[in-house]
Protein backbone atom coordinates (compact mmCIF):
# COMPACT_ATOMS: atom_id res chain seq x y z
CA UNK A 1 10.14 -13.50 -4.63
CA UNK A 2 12.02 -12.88 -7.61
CA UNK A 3 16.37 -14.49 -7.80
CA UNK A 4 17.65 -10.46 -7.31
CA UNK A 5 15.71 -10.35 -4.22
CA UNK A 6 16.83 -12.78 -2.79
CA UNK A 7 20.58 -12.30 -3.71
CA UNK A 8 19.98 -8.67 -2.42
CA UNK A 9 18.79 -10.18 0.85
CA UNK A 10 21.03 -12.50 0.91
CA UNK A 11 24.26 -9.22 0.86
CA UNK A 12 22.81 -7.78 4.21
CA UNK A 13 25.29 -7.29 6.60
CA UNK A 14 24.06 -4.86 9.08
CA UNK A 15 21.64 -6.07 12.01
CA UNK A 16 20.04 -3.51 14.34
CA UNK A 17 21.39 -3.96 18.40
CA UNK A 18 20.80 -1.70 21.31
CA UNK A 19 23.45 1.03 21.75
CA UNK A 20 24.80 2.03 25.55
CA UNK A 21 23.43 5.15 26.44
CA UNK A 22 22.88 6.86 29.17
CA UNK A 23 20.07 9.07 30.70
CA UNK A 24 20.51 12.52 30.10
CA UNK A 25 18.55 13.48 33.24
CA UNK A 26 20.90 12.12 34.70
CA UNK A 27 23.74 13.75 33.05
CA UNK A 28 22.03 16.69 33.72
CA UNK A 29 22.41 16.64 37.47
CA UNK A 30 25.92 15.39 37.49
CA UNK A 31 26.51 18.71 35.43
CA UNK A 32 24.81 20.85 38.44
CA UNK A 33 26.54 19.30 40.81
CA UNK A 34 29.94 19.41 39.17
CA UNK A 35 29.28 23.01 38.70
CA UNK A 36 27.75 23.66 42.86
CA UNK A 37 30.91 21.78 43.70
CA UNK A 38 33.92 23.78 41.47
CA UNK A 39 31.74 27.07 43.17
CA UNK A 40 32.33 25.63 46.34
CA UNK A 41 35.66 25.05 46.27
CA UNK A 42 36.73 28.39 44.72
CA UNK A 43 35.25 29.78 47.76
CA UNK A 44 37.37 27.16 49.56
CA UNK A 45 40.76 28.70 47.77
CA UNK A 46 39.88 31.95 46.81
CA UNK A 47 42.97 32.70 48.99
CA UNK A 48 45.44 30.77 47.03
CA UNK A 49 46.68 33.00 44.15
CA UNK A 50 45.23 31.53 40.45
CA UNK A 51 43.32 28.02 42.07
CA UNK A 52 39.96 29.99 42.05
CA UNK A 53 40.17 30.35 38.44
CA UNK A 54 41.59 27.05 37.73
CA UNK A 55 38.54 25.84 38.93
CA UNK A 56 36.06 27.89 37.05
CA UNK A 57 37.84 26.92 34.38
CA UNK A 58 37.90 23.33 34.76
CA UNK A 59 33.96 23.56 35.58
CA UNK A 60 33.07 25.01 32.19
CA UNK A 61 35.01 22.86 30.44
CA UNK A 62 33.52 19.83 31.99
CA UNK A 63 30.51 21.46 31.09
CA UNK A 64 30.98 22.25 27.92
CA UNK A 65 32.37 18.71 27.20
CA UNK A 66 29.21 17.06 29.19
CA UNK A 67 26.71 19.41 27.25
CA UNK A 68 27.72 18.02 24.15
CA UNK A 69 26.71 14.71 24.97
CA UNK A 70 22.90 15.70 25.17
CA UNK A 71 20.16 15.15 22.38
CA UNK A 72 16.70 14.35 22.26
CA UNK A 73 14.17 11.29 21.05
CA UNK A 74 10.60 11.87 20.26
CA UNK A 75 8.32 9.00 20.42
CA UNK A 76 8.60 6.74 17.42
CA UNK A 77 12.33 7.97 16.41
CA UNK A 78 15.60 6.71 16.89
CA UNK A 79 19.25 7.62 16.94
CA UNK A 80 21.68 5.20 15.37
CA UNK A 81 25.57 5.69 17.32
CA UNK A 82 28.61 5.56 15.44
CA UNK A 83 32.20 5.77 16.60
CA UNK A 84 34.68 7.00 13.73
CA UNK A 85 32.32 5.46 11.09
CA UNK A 86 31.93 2.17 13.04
CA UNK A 87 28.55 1.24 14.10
CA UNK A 88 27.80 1.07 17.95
CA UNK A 89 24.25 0.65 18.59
CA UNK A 90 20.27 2.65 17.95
CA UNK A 91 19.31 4.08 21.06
CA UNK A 92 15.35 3.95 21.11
CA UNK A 93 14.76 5.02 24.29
CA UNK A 94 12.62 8.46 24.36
CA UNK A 95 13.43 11.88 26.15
CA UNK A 96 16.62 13.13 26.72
CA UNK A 97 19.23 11.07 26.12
CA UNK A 98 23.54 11.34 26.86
CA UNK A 99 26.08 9.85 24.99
CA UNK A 100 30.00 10.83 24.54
CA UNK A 101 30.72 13.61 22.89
CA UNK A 102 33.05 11.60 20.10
CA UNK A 103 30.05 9.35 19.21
CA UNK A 104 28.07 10.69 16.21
CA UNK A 105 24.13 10.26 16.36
CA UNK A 106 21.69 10.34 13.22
CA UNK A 107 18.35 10.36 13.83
CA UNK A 108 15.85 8.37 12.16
CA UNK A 109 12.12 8.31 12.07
CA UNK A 110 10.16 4.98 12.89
CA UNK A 111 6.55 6.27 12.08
CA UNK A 112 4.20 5.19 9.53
CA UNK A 113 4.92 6.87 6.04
CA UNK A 114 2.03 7.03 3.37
CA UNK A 115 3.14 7.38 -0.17
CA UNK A 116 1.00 7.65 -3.38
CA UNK A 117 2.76 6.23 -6.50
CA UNK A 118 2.66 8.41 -9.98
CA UNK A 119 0.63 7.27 -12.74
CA UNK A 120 2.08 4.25 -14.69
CA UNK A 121 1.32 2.93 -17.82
CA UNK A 122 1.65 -0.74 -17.51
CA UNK A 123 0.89 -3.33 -19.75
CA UNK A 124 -1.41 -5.97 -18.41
CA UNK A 125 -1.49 -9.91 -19.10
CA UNK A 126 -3.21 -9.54 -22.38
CA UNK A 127 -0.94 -6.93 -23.52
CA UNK A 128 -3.58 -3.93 -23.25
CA UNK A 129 -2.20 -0.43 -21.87
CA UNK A 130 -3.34 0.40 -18.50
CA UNK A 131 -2.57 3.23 -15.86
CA UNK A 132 -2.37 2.23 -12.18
CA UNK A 133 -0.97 3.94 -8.76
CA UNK A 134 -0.81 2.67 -5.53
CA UNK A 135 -0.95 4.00 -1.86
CA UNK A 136 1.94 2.37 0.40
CA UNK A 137 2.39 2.40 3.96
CA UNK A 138 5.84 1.78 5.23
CA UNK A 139 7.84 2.17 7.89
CA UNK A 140 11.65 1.27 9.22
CA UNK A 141 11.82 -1.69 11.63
CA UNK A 142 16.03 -2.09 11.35
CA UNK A 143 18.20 1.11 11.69
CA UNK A 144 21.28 0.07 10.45
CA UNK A 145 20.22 -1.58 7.33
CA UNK A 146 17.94 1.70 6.21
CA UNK A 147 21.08 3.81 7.19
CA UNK A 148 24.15 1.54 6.26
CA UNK A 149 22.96 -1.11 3.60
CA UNK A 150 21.01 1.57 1.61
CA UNK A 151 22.50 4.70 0.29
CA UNK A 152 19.04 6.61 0.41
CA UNK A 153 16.33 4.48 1.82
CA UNK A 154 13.50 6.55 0.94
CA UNK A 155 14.75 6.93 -2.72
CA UNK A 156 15.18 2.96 -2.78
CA UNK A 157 10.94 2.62 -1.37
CA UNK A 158 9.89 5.05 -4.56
CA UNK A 159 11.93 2.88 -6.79
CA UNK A 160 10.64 -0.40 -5.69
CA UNK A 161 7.15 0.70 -5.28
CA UNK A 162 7.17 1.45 -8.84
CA UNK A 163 8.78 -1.53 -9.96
CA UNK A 164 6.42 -3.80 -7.16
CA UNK A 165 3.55 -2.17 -8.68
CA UNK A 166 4.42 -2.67 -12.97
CA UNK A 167 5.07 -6.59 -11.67
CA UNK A 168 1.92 -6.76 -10.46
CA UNK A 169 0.07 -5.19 -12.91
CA UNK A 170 1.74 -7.49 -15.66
CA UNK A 171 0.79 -10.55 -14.15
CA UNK A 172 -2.68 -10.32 -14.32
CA UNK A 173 -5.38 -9.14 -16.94
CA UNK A 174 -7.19 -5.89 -16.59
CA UNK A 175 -10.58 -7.47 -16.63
CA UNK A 176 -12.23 -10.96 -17.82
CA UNK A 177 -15.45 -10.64 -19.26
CA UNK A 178 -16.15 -14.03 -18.46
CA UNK A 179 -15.20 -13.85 -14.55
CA UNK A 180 -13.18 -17.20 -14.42
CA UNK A 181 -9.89 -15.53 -13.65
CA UNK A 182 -8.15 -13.26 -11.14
CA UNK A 183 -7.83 -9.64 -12.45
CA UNK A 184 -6.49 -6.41 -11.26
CA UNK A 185 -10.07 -4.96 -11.19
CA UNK A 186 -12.44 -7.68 -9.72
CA UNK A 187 -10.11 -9.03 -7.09
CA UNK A 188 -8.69 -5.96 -5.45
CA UNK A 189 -8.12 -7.63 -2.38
CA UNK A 190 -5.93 -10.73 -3.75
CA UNK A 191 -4.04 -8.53 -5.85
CA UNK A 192 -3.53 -5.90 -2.91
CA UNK A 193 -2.52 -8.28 -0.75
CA UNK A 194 0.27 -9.85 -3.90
CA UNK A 195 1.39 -6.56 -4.31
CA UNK A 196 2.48 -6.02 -0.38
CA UNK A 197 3.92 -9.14 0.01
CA UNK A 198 6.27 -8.10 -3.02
CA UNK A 199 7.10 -5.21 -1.23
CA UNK A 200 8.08 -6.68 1.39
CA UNK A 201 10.31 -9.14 -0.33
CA UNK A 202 11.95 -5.85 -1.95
CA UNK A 203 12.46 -3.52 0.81
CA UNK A 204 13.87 -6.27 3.19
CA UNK A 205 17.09 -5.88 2.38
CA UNK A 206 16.70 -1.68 3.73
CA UNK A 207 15.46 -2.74 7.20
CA UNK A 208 11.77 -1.84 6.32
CA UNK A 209 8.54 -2.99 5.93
CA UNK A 210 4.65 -2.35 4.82
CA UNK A 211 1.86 -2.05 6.35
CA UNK A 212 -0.91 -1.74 3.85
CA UNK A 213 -1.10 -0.99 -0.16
CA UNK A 214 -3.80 -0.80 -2.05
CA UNK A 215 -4.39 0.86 -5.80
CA UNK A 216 -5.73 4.19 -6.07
CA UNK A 217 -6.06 4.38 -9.82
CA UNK A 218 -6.35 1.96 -12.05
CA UNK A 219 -8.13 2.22 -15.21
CA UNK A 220 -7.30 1.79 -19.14
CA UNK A 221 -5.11 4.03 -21.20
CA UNK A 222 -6.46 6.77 -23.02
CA UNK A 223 -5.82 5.17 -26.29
CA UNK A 224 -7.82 2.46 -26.27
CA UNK A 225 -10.56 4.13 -23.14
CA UNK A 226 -12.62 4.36 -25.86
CA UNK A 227 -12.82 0.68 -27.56
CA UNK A 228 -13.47 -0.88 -24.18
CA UNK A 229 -15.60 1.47 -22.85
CA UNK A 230 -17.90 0.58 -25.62
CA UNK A 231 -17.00 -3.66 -25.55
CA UNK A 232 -18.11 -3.32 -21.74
CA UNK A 233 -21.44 -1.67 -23.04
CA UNK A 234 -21.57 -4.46 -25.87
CA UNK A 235 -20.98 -7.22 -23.18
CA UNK A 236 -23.52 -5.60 -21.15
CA UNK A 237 -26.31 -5.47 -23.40
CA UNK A 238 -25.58 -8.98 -24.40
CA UNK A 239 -26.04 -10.17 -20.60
CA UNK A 240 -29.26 -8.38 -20.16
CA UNK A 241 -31.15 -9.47 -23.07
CA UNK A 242 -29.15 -13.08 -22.31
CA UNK A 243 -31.29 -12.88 -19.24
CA UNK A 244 -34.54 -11.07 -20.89
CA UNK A 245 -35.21 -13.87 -23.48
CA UNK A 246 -34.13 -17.11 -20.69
CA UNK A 247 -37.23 -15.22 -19.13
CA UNK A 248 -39.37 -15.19 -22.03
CA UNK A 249 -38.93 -18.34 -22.86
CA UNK A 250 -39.97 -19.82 -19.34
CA UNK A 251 -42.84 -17.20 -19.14
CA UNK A 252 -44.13 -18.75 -22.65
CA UNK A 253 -43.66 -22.45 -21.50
CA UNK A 254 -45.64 -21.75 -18.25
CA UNK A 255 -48.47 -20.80 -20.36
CA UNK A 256 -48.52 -23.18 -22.66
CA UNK A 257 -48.37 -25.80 -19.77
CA UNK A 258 -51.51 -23.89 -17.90
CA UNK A 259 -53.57 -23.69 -21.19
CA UNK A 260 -53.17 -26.86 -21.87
CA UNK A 261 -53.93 -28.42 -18.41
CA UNK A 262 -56.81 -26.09 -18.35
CA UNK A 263 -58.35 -26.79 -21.28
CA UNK A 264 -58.79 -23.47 -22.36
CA UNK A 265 -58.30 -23.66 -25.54
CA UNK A 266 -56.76 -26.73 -28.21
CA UNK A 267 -53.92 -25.39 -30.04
CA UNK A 268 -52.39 -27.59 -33.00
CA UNK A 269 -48.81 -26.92 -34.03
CA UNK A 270 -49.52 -23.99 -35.95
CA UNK A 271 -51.26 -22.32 -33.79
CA UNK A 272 -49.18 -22.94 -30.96
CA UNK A 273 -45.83 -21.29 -33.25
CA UNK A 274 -47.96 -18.41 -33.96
CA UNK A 275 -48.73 -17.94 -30.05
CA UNK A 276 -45.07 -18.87 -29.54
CA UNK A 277 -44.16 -15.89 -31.85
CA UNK A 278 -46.61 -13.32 -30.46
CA UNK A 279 -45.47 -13.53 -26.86
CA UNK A 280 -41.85 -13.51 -27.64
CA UNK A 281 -42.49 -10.42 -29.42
CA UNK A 282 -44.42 -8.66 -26.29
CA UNK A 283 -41.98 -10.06 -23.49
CA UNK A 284 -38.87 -9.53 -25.82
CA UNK A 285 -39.84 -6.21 -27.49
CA UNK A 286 -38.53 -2.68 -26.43
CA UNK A 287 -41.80 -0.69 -27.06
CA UNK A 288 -45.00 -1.07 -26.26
CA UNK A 289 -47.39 -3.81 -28.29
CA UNK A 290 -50.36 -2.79 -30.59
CA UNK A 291 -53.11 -4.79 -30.24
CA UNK A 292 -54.34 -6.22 -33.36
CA UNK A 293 -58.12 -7.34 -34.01
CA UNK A 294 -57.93 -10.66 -36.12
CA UNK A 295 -61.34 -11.27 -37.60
CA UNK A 296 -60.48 -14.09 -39.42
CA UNK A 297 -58.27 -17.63 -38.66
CA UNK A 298 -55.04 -18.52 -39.25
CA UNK A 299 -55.77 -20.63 -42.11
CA UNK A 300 -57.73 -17.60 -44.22
């Protein structure tokens, strides 16, 4: 985790707690009953000049006042209370919820976001250009930092997504033709696994965390596409006929060994290059061998 991490960490002040709410079925049928109960009593004092509408009045207003109260939670979303800009509480409970009128709520989603980086042009370990993207999953676990410590929490995730994923992509090389170290494109997992535990260090201090990342482009810049398009084919020519003539080479000392324990045939130094030679040439060669009739020896 890199020093302004952890001094960003470090300036949280705001920790989620569980707001006092109440249930708003509940609230519902005190509102009925309030109502049943001013209708029953103008009934009571319809007799007494101005009480019956007193009463109707007083029962709208408490309804009115009661009504204002109400709001809603769907699964996976929360509402984060405030009294005159002072925090009070996230009320996670789902369904219909009640709360004074005076206390402000702002909803806030808890489910999974996916995001899909742009394009950048990094440059890796070794200095070449590359493009990479990544795919993110996040998600808020602590209301009141992602509302109160961050001005725009989802702005703040595309910003340190992009700067999670050039960190990453300059600490390692592209690719090592040699496999002996850790690069961006033969150890996907590793590096996947670097690159969400950086974004978790980042988006700490906004109440959220990741759930998976991975790279869904990566791949060298159009400039120099080209050059290492064609050192990968150089490399990989190199490796097969690497491998092609460590085959040869066995092939002819197996049957050396076998016409020599056999008997089949006494072969002098000479003789034994030029056999050397001509089955190097057939094992090694690209196109099919000519035969060639010798009528004479070696030595004519």
């Amino acid at each position: 985790m890199s020093d302004s991490v952890v001094r960003n960490t470090a300036l949280t002040l705001s920790k989620e707690r569980t707001a006092s709410t109440s249930s708003g079925y509940v609230m519902l049928l005190v509102i009925l009953i309030a109502n049943a109960a001013a209708g029953f009593g103008t009934t009571l004092v319809r007799d007494v000049p101005g009480l019956p509408g007193v009463l109707i009045t007083g029962g709208i207003v408490v309804s009115v006042f009661l009504l204002a109260g109400f709001y809603m939670l769907q699964p996976n979303q929360a509402a984060a209370i405030t009294l005159f800009g002072s925090y009070m509480g996230t009320d996670r409970t789902t369904g219909l919820r009640w709360v004074l009128p005076w206390l402000v709520r702002k909803k806030v989603s808890l489910r999974a976001n996916n995001m899909i980086s742009e394009r950048l042009k990094v440059n890796d370990l070794r200095g070449n250009p590359i493009e990479i993207a990544a795919q993110v999953v996040w998600r808020v676990t602590d209301t009141a930092q992602a509302l109160f410590d961050i001005d725009d929490y989802k702005a703040f995730v595309i910003v340190q997504i992009e700067a999670a994923v050039r960190t990453i992509g300059a600490r390692y090389p592209y690719d090592d033709f040699e496999h002996q170290e850790v690069t961006l494109r033969g150890n996907h997992d590793q590096v996947s696994a670097e690159l969400r535990e950086e974004l978790i260090a980042r988006l700490a201090v906004a109440g959220i965390t990741v759930d998976e990342c991975g790279f869904t482009h990566l791949a060298y810049a159009q400039e120099i596409a080209g050059a290492m398009l064609r050192r990968q084919q150089a490399q990989a020519v190199v490796a097969a006929r690497k491998t092609l003539v460590e085959g040869a080479v066995g092939m002819v000392e197996m049957a050396l060994e076998m016409l020599s324990e056999k008997n089949v045939v006494e072969l002098d130094d000479e003789r034994r290059a030029a056999m050397v030679s001509n089955l190097m040439v057939v094992l090694c060669g690209e196109r099919d061998t000519q035969p060639v009739v010798n009528t004479g020896t070696l030595y004519q």
